[in-house]
Protein backbone atom coordinates (compact mmCIF):
# COMPACT_ATOMS: atom_id res chain seq x y z
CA UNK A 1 -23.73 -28.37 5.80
CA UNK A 2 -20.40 -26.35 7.30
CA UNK A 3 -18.91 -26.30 3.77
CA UNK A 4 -22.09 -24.82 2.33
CA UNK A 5 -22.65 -22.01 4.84
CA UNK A 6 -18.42 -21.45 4.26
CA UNK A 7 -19.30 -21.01 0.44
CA UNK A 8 -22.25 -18.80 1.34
CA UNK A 9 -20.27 -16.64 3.60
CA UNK A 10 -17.44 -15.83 1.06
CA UNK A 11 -19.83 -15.01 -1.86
CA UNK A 12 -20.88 -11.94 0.57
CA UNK A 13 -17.83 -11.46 2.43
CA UNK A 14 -16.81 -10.86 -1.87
CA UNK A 15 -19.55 -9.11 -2.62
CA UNK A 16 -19.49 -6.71 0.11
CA UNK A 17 -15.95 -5.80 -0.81
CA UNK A 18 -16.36 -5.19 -4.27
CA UNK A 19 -19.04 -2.34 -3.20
CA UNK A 20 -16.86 -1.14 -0.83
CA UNK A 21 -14.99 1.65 -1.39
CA UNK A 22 -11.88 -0.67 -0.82
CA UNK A 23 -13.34 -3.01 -3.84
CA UNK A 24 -13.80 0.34 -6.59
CA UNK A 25 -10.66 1.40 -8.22
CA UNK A 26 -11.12 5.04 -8.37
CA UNK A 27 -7.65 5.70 -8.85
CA UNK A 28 -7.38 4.83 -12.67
CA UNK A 29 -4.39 2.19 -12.98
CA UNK A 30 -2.81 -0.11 -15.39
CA UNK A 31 -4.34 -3.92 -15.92
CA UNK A 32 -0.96 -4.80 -13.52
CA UNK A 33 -2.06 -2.40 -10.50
CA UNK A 34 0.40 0.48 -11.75
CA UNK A 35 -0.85 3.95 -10.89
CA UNK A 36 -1.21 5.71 -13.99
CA UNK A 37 0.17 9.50 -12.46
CA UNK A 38 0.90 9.71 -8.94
CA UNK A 39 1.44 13.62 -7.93
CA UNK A 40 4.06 14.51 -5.75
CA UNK A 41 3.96 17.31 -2.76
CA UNK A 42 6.37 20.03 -4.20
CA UNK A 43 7.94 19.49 -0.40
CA UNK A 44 7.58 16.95 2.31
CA UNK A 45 7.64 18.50 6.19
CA UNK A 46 10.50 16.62 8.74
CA UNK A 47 8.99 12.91 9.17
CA UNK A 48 8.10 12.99 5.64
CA UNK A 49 11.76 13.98 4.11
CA UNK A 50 12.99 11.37 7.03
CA UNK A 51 10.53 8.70 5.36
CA UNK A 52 11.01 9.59 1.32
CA UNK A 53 15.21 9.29 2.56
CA UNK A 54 14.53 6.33 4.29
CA UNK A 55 12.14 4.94 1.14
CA UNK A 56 15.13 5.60 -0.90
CA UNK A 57 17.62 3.82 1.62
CA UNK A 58 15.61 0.64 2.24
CA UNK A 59 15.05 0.34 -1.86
CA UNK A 60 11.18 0.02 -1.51
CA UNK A 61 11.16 1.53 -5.02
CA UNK A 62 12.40 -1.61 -6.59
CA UNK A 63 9.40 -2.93 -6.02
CA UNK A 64 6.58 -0.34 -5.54
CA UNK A 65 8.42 2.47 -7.73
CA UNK A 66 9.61 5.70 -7.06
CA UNK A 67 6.94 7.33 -6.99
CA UNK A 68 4.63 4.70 -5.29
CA UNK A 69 2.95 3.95 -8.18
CA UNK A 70 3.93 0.23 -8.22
CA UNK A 71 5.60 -1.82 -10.72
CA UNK A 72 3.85 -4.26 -13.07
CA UNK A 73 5.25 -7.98 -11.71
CA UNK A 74 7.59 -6.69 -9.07
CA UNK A 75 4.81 -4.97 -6.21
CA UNK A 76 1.81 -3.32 -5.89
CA UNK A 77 1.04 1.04 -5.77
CA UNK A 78 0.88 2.11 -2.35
CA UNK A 79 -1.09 5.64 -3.89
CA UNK A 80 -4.10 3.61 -3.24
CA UNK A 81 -7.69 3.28 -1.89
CA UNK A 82 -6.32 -0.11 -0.48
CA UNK A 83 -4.05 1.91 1.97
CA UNK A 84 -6.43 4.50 3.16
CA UNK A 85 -5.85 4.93 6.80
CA UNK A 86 -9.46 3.41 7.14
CA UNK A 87 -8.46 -0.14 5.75
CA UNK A 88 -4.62 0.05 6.99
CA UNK A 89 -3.40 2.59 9.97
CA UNK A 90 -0.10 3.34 9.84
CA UNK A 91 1.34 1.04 12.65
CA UNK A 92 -0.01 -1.88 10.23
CA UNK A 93 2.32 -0.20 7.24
CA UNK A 94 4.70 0.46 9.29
CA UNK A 95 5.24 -3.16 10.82
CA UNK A 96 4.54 -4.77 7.26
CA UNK A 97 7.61 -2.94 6.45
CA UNK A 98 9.28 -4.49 9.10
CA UNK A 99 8.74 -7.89 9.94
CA UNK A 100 6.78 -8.50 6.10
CA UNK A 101 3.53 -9.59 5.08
CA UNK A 102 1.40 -12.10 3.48
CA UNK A 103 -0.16 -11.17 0.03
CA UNK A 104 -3.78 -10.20 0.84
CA UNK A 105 -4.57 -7.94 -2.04
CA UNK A 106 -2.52 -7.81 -5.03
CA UNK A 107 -0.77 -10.86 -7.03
CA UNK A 108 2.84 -10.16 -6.16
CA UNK A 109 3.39 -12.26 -3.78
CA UNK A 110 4.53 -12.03 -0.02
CA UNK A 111 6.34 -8.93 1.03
CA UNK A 112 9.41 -10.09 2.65
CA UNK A 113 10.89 -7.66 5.57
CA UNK A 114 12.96 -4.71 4.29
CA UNK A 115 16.45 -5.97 5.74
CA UNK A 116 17.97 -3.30 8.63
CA UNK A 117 14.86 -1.19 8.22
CA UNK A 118 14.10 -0.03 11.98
CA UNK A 119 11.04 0.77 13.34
CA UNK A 120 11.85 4.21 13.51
CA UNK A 121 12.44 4.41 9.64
CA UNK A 122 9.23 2.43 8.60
CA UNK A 123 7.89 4.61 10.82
CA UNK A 124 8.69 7.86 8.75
CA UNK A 125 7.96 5.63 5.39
CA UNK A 126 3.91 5.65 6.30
CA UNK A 127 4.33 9.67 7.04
CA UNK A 128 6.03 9.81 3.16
CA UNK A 129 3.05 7.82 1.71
CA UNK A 130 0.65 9.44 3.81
CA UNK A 131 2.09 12.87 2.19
CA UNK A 132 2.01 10.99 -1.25
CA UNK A 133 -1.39 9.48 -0.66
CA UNK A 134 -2.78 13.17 0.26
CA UNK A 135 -1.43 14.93 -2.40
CA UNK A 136 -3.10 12.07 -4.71
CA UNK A 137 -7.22 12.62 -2.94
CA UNK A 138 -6.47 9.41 -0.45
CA UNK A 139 -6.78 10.33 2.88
């Protein structure tokens, strides 16, 4: 009877996120989770230079681009809906940065830590995608 009400409850828990607004891609992107054209701010303000230097630095863009848009096998766009600050607030990016994270959404894989990256610097990473992520409609 437990494993019945188990199968029950992740049919909805799957069907209430694919009508979510987490579940609808409404930023159009590649069959691999690429961002088709992610718009950058013509300038960044001081935690959001610090963070697009520190992006740079800690070579996130080997994995999720240069532009956040992802890269097709390597890691998921962060200029998306998935990263909203209503589904993850910035002290959750900024510790995934940190310590690394479990896959959860995409199929890349695990996230390992960014090795040396501080707290500080992950810090000014979420204010550079935040900038991104504004630029690109996601607030």
């Amino acid at each position: 009877m437990k494993a019945w009400l188990a199968v029950v409850l992740a049919i909805v828990a799957g069907l209430a996120f694919i009508f979510s607004p987490w579940g609808r891609k409404t930023t159009p992107v590649t069959a691999t989770g690429e961002i088709i054209e992610v718009v950058m701010p013509a300038a960044f303000d001081g935690p959001a230079e610090a963070g697009r230097l520190a992006y740079a630095d800690a070579d996130c863009a080997a994995c999720h681009g240069p532009n956040m848009g992802g890269i097709g096998g390597e890691g998921p766009p962060l200029v998306h809906r998935i990263y909203d600050t209503e589904h993850h607030s910035d002290t959750e990016l900024a510790a995934s940065s940190v310590e690394g994270v479990r896959a959860h959404h995409w199929p890349f894989g695990a996230m390992p830590p960014a090795e040396g990256l501080t707290p500080e610097e992950a810090a000014s990473i979420v204010a550079f995608l935040r900038a991104v992520q504004r630029a690109n409609g996601i607030d």
